[in-house]
N, C-alpha and C. Protein backbone atom coordinates (compact mmCIF):
# COMPACT_ATOMS: atom_id res chain seq x y z
N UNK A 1 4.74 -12.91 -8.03
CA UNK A 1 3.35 -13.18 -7.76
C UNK A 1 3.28 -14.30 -6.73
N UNK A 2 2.15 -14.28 -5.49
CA UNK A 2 2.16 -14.97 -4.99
C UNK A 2 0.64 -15.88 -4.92
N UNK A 3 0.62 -17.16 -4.24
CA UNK A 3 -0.41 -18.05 -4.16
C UNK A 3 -1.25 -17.78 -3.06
N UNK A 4 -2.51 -17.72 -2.11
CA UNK A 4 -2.94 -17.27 -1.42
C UNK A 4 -2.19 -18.44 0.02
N UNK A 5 -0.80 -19.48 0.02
CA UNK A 5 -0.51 -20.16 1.00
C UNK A 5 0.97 -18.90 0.93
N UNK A 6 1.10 -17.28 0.29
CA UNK A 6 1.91 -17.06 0.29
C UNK A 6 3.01 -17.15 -0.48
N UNK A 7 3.51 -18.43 -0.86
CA UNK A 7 4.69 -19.13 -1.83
C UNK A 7 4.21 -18.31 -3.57
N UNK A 8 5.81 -18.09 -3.75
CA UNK A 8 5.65 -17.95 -4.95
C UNK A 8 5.26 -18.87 -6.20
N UNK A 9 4.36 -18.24 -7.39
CA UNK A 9 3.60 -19.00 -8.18
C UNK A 9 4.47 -19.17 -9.10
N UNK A 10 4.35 -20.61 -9.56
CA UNK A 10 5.92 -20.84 -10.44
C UNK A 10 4.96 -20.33 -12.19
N UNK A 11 5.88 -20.47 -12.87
CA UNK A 11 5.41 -20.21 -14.53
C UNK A 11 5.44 -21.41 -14.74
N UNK A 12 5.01 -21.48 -16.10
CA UNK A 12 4.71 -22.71 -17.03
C UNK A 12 5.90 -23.11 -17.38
N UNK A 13 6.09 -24.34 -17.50
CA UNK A 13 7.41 -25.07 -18.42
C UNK A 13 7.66 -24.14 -19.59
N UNK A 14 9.09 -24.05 -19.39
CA UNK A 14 9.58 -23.49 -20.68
C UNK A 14 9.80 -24.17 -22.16
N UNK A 15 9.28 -25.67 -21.40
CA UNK A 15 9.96 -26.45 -22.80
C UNK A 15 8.28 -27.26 -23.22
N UNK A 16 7.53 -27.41 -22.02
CA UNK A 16 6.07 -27.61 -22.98
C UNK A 16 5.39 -26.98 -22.73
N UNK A 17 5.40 -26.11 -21.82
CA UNK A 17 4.41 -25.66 -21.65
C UNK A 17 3.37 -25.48 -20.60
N UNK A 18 3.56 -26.90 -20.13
CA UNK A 18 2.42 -27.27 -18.78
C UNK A 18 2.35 -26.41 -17.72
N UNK A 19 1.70 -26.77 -16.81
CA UNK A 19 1.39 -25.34 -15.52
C UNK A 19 1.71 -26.85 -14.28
N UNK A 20 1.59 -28.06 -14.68
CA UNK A 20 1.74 -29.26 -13.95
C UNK A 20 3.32 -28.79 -13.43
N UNK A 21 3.70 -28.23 -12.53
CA UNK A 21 5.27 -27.85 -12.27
C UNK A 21 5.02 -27.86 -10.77
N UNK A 22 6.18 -28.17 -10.15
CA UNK A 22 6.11 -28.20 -8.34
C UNK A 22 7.67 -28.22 -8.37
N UNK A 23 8.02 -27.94 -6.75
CA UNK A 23 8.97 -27.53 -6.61
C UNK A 23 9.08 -28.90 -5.70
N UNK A 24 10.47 -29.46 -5.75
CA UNK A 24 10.34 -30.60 -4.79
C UNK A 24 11.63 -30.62 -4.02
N UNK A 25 12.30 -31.53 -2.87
CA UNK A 25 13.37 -31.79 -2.47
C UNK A 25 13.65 -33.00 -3.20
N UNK A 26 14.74 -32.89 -4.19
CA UNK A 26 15.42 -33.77 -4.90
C UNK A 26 16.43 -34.43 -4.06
N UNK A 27 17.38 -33.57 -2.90
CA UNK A 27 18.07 -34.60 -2.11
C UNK A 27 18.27 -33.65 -0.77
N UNK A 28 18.56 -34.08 0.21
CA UNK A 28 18.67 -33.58 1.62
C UNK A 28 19.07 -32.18 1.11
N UNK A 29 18.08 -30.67 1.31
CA UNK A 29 18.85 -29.80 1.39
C UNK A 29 18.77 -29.09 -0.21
N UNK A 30 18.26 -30.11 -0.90
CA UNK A 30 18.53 -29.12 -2.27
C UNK A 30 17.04 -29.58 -2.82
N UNK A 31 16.50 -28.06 -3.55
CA UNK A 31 15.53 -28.43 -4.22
C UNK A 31 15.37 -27.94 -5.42
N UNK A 32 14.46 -28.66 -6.39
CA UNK A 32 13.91 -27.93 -7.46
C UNK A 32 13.15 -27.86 -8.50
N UNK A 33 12.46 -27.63 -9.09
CA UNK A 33 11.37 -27.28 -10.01
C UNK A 33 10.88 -28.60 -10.46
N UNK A 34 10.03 -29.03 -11.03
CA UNK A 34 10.27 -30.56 -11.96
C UNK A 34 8.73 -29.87 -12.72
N UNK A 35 9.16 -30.44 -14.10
CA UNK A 35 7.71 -30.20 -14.96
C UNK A 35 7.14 -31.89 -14.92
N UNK A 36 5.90 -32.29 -14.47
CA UNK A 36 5.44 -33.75 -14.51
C UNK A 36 5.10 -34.10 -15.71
N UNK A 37 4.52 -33.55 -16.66
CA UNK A 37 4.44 -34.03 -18.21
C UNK A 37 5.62 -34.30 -18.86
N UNK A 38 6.67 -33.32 -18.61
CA UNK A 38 7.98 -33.55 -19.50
C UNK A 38 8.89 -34.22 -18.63
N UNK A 39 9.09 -34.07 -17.39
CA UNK A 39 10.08 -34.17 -16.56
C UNK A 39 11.61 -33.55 -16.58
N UNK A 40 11.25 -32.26 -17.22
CA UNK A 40 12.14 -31.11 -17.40
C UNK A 40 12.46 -30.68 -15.53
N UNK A 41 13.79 -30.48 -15.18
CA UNK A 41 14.24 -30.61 -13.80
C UNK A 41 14.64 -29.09 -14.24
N UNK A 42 14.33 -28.24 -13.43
CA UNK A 42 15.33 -26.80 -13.17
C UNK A 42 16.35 -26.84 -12.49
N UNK A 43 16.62 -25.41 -12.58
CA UNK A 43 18.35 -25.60 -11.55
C UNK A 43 18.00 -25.83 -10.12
N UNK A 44 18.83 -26.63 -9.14
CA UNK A 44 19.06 -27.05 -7.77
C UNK A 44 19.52 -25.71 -6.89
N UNK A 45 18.88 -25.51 -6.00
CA UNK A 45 18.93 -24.34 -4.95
C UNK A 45 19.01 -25.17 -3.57
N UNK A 46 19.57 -24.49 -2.72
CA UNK A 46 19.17 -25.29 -1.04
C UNK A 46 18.36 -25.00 -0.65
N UNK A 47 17.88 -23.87 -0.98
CA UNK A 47 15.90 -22.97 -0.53
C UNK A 47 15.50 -23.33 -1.59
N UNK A 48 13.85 -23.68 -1.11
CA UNK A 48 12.99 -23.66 -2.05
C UNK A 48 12.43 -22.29 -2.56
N UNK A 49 12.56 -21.47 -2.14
CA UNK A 49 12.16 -20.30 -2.68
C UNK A 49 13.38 -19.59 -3.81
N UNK A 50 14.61 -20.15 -3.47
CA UNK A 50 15.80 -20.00 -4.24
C UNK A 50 15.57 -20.85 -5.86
N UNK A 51 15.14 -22.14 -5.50
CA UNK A 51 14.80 -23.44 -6.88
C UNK A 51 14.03 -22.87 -7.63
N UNK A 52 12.95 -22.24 -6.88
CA UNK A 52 11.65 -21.58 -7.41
C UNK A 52 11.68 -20.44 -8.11
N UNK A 53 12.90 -19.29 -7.91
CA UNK A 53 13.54 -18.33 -8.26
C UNK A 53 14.06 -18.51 -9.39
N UNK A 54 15.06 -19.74 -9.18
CA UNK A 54 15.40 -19.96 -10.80
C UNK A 54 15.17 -20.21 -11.46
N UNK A 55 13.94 -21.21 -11.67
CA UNK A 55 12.56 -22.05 -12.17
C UNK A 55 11.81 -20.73 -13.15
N UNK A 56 12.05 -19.51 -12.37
CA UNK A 56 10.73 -18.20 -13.28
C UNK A 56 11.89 -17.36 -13.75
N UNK A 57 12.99 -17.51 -13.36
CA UNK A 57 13.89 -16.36 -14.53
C UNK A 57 13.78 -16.63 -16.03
N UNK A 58 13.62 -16.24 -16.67
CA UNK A 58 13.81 -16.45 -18.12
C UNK A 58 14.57 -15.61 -18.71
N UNK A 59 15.13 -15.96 -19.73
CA UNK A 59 15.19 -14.91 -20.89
C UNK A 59 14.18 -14.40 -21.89
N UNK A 60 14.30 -12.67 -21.86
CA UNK A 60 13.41 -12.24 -22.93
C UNK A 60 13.68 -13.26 -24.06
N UNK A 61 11.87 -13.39 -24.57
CA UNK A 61 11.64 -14.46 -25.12
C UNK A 61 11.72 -13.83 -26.96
């Protein structure tokens, strides 16, 4: 699913819940997910569309 700037729309924290989630550059080159209520970090990608990728995989719940 996408946002009307294009970019994919991330899901809610898996661990509270929140929709407060952004995708950020954590260090030159690598980015990734951060929940701001919990500060739950997803996995590190060098694309943001890669961080963001891993950020919405889940497992059947």
């Amino acid at each position: 699913m996408s946002n009307p700037e294009g970019e994919t729309t991330l899901l809610p924290c898996p661990f509270c819940g929140s929709t407060h989630v952004r995708a950020i550059e954590i260090d030159i080159a690598m980015w990734a997910v951060v929940c701001n209520p919990c500060q739950t970090i997803g996995p590190a990608a060098s694309e943001k569309a890669d961080a963001t990728a891993l950020w919405n995989r889940r497992a059947p719940g």
